[in-house]
N, C-alpha and C. Protein backbone atom coordinates (compact mmCIF):
# COMPACT_ATOMS: atom_id res chain seq x y z
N UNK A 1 89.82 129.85 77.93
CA UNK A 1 89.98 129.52 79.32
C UNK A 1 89.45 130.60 80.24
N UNK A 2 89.23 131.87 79.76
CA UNK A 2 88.55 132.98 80.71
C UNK A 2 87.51 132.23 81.35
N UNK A 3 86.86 131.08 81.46
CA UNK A 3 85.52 131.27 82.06
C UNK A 3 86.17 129.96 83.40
N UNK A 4 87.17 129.84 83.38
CA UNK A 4 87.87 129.03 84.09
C UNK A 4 88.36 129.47 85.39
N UNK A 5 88.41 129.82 86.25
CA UNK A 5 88.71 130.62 87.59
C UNK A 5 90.33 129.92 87.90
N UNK A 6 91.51 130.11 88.62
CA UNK A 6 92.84 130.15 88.44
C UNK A 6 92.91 128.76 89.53
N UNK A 7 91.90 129.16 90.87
CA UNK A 7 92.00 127.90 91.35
C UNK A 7 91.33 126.21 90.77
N UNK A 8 90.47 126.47 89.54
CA UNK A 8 89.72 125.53 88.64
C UNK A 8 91.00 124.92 87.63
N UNK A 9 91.96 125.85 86.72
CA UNK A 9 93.06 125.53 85.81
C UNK A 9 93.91 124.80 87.05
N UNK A 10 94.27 125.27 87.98
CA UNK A 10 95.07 124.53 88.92
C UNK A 10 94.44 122.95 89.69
N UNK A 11 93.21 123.48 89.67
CA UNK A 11 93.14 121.43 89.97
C UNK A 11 93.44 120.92 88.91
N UNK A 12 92.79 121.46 87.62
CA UNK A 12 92.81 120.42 86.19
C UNK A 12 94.12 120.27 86.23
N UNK A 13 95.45 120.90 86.86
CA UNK A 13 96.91 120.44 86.55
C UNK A 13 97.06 119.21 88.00
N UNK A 14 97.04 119.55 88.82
CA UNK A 14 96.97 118.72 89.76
C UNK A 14 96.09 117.30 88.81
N UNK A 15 95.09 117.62 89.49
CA UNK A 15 94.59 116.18 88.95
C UNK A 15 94.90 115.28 87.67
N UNK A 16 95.43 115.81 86.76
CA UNK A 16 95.95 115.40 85.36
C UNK A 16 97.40 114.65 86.12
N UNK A 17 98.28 115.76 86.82
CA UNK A 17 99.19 114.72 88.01
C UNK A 17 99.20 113.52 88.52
N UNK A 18 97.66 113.89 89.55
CA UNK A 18 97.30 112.90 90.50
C UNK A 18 97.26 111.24 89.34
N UNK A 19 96.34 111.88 88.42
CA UNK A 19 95.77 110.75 87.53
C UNK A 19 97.08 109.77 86.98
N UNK A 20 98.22 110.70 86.92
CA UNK A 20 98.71 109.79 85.83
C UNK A 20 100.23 108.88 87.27
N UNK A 21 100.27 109.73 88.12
CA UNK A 21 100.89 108.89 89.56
C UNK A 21 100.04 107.41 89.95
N UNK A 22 98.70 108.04 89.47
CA UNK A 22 97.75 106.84 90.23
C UNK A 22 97.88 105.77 89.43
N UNK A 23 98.16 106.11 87.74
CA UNK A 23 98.37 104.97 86.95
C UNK A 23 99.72 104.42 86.89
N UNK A 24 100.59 105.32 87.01
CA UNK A 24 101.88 104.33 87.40
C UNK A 24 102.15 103.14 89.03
N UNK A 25 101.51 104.26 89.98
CA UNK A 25 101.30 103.57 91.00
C UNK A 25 100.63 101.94 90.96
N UNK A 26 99.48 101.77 90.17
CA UNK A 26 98.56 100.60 90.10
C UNK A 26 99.35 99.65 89.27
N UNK A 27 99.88 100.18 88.34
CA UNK A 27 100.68 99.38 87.30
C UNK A 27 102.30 98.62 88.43
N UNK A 28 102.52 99.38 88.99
CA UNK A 28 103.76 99.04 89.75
C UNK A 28 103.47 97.84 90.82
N UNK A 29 101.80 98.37 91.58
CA UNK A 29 101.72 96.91 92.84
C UNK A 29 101.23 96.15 91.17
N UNK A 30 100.68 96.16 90.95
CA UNK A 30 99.90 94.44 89.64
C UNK A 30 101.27 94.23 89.51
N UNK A 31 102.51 94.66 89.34
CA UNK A 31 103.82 94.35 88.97
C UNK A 31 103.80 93.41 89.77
N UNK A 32 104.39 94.28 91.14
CA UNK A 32 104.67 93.33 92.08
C UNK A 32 104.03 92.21 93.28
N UNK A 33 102.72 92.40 92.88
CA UNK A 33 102.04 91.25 93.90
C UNK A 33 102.60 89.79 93.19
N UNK A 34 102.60 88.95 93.52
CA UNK A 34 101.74 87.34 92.96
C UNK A 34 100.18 86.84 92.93
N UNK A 35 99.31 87.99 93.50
CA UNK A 35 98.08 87.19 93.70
C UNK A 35 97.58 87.67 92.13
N UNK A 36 96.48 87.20 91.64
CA UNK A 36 96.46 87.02 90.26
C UNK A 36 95.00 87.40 90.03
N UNK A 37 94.07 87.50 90.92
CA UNK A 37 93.54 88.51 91.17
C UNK A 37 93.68 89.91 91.36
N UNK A 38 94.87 89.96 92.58
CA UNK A 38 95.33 91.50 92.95
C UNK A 38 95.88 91.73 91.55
N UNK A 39 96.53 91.39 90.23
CA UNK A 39 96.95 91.68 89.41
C UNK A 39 96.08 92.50 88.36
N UNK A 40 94.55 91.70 88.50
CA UNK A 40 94.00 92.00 87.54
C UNK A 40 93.08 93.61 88.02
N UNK A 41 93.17 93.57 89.76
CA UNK A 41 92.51 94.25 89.92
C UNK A 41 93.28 96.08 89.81
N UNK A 42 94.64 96.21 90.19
CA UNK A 42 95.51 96.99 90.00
C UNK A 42 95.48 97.18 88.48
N UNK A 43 95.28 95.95 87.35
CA UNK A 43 95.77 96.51 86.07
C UNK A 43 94.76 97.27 85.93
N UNK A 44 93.36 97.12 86.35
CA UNK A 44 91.80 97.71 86.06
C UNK A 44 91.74 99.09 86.42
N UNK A 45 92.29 99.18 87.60
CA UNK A 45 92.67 100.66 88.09
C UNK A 45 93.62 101.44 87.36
N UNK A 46 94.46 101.05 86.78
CA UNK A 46 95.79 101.63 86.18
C UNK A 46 94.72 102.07 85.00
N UNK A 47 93.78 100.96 84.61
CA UNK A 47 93.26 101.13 82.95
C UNK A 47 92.07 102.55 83.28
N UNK A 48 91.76 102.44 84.98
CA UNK A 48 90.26 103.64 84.80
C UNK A 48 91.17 105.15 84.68
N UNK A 49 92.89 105.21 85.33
CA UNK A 49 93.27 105.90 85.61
C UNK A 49 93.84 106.43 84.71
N UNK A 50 93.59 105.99 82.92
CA UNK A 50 94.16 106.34 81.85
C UNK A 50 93.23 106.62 81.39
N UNK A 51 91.62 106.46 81.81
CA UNK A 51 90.73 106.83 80.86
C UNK A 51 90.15 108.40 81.50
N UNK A 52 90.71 108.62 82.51
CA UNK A 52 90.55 109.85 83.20
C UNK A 52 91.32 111.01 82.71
N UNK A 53 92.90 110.63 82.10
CA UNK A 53 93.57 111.54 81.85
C UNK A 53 92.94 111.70 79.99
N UNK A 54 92.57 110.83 79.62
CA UNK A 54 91.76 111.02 78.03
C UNK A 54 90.89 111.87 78.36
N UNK A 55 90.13 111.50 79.41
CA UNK A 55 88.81 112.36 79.54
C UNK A 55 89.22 114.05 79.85
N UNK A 56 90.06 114.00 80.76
CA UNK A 56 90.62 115.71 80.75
C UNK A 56 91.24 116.18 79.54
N UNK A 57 91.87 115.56 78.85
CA UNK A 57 92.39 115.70 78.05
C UNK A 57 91.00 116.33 76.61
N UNK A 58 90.45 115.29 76.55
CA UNK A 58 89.23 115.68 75.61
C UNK A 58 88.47 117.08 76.14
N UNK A 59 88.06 117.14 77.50
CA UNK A 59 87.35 118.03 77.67
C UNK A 59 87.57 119.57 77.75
N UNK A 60 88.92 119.67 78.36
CA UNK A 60 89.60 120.65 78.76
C UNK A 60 90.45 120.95 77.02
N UNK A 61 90.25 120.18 76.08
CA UNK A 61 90.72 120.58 74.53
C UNK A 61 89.61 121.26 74.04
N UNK A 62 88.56 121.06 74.36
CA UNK A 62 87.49 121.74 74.10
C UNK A 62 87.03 122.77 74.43
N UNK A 63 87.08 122.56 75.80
CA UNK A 63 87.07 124.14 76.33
C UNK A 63 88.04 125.03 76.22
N UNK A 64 89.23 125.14 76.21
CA UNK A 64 90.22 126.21 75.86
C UNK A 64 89.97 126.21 74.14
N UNK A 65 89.67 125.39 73.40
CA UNK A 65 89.75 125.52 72.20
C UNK A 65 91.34 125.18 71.68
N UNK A 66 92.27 125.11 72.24
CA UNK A 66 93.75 124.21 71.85
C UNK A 66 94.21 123.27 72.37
N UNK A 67 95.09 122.39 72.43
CA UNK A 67 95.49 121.60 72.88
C UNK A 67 96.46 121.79 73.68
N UNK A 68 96.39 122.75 74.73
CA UNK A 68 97.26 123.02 75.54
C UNK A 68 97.30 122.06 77.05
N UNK A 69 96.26 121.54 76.96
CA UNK A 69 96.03 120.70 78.06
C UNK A 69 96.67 119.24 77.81
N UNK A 70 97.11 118.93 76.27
CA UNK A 70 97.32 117.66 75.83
C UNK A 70 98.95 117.81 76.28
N UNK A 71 99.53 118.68 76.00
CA UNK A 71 100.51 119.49 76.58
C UNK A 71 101.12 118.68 78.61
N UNK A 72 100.08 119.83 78.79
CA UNK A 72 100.14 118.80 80.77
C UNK A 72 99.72 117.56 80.55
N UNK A 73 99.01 117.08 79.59
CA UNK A 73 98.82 115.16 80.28
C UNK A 73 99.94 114.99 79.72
N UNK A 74 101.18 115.19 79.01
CA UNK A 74 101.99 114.37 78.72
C UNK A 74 103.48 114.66 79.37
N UNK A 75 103.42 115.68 80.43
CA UNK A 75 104.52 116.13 81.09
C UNK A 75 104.91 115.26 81.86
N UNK A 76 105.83 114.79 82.42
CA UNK A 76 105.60 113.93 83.71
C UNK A 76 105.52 114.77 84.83
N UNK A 77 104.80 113.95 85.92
CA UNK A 77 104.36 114.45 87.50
C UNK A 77 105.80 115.24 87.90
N UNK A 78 105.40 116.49 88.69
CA UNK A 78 106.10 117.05 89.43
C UNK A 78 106.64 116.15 90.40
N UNK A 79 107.57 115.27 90.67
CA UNK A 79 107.50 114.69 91.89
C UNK A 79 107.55 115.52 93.40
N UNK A 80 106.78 115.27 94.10
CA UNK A 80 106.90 115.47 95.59
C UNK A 80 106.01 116.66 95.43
N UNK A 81 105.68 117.52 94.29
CA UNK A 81 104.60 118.35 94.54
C UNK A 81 103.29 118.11 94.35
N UNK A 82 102.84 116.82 94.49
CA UNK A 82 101.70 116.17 94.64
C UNK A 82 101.83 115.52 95.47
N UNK A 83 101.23 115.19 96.91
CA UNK A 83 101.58 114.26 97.87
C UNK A 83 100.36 112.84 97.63
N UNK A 84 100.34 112.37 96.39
CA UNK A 84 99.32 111.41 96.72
C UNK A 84 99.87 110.17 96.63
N UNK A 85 100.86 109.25 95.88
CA UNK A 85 101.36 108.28 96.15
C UNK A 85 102.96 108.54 96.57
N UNK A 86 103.32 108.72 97.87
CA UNK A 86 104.14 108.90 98.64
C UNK A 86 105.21 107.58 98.85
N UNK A 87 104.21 106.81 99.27
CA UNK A 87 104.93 105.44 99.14
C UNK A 87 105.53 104.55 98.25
N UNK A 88 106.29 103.34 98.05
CA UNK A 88 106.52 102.54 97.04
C UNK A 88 105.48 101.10 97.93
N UNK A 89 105.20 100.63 96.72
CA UNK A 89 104.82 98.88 97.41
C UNK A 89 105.99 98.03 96.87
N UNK A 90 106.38 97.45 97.90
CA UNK A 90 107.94 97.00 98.17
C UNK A 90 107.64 95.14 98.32
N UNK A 91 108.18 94.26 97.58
CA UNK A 91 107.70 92.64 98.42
C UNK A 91 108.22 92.50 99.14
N UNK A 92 107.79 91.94 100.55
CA UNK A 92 108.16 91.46 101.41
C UNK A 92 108.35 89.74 101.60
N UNK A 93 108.87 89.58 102.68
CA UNK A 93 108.60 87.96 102.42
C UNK A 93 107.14 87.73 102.94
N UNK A 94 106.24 88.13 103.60
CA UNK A 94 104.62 87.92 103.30
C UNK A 94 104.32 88.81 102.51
N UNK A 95 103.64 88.22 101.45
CA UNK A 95 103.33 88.53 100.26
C UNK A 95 102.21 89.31 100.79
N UNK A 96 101.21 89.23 101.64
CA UNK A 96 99.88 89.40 101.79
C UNK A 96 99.85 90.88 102.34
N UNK A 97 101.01 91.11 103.66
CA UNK A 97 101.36 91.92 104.12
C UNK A 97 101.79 93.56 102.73
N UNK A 98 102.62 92.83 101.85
CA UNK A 98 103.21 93.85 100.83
C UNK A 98 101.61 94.26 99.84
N UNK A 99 100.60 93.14 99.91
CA UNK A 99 99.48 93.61 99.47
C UNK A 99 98.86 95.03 100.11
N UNK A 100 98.78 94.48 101.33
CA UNK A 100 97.93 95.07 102.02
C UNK A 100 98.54 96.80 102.49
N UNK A 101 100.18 97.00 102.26
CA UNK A 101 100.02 98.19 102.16
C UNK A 101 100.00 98.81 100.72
N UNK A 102 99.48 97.78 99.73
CA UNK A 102 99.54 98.90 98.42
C UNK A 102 97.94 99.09 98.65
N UNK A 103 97.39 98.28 99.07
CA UNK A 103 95.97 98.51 99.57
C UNK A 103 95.69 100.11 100.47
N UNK A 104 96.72 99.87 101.79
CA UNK A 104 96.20 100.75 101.87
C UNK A 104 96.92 102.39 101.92
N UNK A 105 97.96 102.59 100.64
CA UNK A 105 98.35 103.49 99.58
C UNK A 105 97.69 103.71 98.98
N UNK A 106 97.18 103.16 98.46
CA UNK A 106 95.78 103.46 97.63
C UNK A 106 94.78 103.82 97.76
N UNK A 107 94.41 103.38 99.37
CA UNK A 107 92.89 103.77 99.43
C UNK A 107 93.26 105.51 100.05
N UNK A 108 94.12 105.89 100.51
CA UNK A 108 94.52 106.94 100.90
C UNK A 108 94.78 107.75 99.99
N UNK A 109 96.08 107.52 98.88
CA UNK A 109 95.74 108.65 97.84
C UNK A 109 94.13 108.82 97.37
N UNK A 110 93.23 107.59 96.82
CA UNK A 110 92.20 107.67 97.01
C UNK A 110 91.40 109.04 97.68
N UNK A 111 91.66 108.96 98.70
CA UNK A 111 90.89 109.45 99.22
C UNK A 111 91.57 111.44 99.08
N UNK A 112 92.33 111.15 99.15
CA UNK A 112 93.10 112.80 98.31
C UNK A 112 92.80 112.81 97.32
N UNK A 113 92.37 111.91 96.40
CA UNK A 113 91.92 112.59 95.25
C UNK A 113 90.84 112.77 95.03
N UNK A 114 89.29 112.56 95.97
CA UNK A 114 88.19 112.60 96.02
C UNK A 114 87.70 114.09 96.58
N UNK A 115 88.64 114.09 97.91
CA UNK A 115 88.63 115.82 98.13
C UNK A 115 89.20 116.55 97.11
N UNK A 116 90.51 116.54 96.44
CA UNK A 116 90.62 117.31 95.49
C UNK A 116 89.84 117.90 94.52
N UNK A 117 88.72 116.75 93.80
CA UNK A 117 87.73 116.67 93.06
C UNK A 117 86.30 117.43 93.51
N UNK A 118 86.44 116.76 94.88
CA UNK A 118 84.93 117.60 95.13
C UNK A 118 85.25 119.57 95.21
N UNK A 119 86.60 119.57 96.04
CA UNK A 119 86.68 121.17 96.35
C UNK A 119 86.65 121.32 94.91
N UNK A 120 87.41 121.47 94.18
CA UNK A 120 87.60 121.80 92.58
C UNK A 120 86.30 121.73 92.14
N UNK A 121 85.02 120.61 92.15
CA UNK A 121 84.09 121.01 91.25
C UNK A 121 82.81 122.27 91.87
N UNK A 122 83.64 122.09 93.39
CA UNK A 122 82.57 123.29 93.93
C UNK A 122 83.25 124.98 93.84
N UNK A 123 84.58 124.46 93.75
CA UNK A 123 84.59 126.28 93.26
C UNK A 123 84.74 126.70 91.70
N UNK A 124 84.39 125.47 90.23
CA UNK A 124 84.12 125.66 89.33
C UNK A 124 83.38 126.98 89.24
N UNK A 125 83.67 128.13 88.42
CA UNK A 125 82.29 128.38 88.12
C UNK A 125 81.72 128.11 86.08
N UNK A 126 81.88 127.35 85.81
CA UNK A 126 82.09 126.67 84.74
C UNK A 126 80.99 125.04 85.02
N UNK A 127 80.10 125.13 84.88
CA UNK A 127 79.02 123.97 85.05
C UNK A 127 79.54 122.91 84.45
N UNK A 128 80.08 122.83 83.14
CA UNK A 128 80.88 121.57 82.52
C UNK A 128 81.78 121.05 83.07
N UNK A 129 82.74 122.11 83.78
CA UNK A 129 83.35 121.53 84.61
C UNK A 129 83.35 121.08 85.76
N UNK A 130 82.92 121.68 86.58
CA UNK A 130 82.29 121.28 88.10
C UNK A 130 81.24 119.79 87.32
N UNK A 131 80.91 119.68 86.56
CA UNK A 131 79.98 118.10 86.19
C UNK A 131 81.18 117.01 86.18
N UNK A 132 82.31 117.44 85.58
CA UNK A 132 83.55 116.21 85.30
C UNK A 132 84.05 116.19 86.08
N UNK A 133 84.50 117.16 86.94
CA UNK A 133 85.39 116.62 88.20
C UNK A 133 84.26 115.97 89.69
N UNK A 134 82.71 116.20 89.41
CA UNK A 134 81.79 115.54 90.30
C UNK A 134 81.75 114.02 89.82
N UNK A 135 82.04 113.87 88.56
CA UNK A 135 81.73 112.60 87.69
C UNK A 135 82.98 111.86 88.18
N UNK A 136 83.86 112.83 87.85
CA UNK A 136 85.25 111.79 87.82
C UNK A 136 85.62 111.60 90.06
N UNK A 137 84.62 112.21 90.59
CA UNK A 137 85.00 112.05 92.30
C UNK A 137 84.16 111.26 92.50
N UNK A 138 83.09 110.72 91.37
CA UNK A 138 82.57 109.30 92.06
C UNK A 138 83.17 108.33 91.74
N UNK A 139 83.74 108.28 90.10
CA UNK A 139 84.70 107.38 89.80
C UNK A 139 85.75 107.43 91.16
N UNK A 140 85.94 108.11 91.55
CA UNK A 140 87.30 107.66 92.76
C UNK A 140 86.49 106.89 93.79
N UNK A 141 85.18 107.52 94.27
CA UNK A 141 85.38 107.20 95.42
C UNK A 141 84.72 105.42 95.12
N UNK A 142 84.32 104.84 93.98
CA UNK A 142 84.19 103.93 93.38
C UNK A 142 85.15 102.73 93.47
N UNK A 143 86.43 103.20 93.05
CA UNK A 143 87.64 103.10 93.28
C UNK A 143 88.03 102.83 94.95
N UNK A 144 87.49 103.90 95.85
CA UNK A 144 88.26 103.58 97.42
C UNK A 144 87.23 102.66 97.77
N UNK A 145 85.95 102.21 97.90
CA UNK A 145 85.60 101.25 97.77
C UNK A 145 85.45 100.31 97.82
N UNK A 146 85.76 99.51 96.24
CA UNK A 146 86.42 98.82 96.15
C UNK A 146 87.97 97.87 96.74
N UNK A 147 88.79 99.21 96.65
CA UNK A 147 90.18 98.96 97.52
C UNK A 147 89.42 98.70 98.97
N UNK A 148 88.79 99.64 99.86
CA UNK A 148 88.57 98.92 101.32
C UNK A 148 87.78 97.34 101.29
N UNK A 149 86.75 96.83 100.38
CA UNK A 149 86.24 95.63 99.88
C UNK A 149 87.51 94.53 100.02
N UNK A 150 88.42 94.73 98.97
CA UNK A 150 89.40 93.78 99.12
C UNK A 150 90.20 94.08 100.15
N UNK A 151 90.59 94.92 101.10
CA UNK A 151 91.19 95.42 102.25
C UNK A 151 90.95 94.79 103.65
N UNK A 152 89.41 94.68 103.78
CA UNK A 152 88.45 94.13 104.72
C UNK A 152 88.35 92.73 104.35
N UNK A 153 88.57 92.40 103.20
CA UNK A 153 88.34 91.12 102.90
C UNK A 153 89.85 90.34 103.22
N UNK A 154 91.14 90.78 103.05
CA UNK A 154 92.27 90.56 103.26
C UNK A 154 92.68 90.33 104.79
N UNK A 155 91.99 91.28 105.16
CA UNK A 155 92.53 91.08 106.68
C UNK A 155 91.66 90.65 107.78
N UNK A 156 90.09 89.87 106.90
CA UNK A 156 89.28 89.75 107.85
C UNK A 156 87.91 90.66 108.69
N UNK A 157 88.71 91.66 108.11
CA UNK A 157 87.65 92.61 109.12
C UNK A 157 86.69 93.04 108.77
N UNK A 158 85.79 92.86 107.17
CA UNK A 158 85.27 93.51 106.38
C UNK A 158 83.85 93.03 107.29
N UNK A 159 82.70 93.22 106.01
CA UNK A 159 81.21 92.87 106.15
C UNK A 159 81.15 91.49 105.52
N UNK A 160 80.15 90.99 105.73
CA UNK A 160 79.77 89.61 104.83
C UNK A 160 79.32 90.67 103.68
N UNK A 161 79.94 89.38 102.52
CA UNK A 161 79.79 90.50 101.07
C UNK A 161 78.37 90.10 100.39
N UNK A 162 77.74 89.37 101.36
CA UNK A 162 76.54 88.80 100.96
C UNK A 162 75.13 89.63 101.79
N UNK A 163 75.70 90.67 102.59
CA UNK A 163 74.87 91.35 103.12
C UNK A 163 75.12 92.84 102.28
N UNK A 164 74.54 93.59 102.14
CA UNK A 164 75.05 95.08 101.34
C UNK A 164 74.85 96.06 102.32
N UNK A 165 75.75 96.30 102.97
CA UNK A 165 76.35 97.66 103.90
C UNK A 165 76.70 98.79 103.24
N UNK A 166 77.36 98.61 101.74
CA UNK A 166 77.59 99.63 101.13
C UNK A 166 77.59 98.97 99.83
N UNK A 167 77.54 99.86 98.86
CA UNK A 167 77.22 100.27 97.20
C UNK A 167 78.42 99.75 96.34
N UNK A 168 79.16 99.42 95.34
CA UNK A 168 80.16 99.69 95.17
C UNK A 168 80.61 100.83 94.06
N UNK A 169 79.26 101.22 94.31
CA UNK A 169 79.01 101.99 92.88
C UNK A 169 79.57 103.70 93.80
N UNK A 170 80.00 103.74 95.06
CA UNK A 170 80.21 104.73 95.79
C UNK A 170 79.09 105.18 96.31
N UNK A 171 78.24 104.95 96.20
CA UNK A 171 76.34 105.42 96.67
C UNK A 171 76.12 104.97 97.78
N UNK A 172 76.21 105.83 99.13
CA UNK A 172 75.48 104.97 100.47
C UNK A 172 74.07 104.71 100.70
């Protein structure tokens, strides 16, 4: 881990956090919506948000050379010392309404976890790493996206999805 700088080990704990809040979080609205779409689309997120904590998990085993990192993915979240899913998504009697704020819970931690990612891969000084947490901040912002797509589409306000204003691949 020497080639790891103290604020670099400290995102990889944070974000191993963030990651695994974000997957309980997604798993909890697919719980509770009824739309059956929104179900599938929350379980998809829950599923990218488990392949993120594998991926730290693999990489960061490699680079320290032990499995001390397998260690933090399996701790549970500090609560309240991560501020990224703050909220619960709660049903209401409009269903659409209880959507729309896991929508936009999401697109907000989202978006905390994209800055997290980018500061972290720019004060890497570790090139492998600063590459995974750039890799894994497009996967997010991929992710917010998406969530504003169905967000805009929910409440009306979006683009025609037949014109391309934006990427969904996160690419403007």
């Amino acid at each position: 881990m020497s080639n790891l700088s103290d604020e670099v080990i400290e995102g990889i704990k944070m974000a191993l956090e963030i990651e695994k809040e974000g997957k309980q979080f997604y798993l909890d609205a697919a719980d509770k919506t009824n739309n059956e779409l929104a179900k599938k689309m929350f379980s998809s997120l829950a599923d990218d948000e488990s392949t993120h904590i594998v991926t730290f998990q693999k990489i960061f085993d490699t680079m320290s050379g032990n499995e001390e990192w397998r260690e933090l993915a399996n701790v549970s979240p500090r609560v309240g010392k991560v501020p990224v899913f703050e909220g619960k998504v709660e049903k209401k009697g409009n269903i659409d309404q209880s959507d729309l704020d896991a929508l936009r819970l999401a697109m907000d931690s989202e978006r905390k976890s994209i800055e997290l990612y980018r500061k972290t891969a720019n004060s890497a000084n570790d090139p492998l790493a600063a590459k995974i947490f750039a890799r894994i901040e497009e996967e997010e912002k991929y992710h917010y996206d998406l969530l504003q797509a169905q967000y805009d589409n929910l409440t009306n306000s979006g683009f025609w999805l037949d014109v391309s204003e934006f990427r969904m691949d996160a690419r403007y």
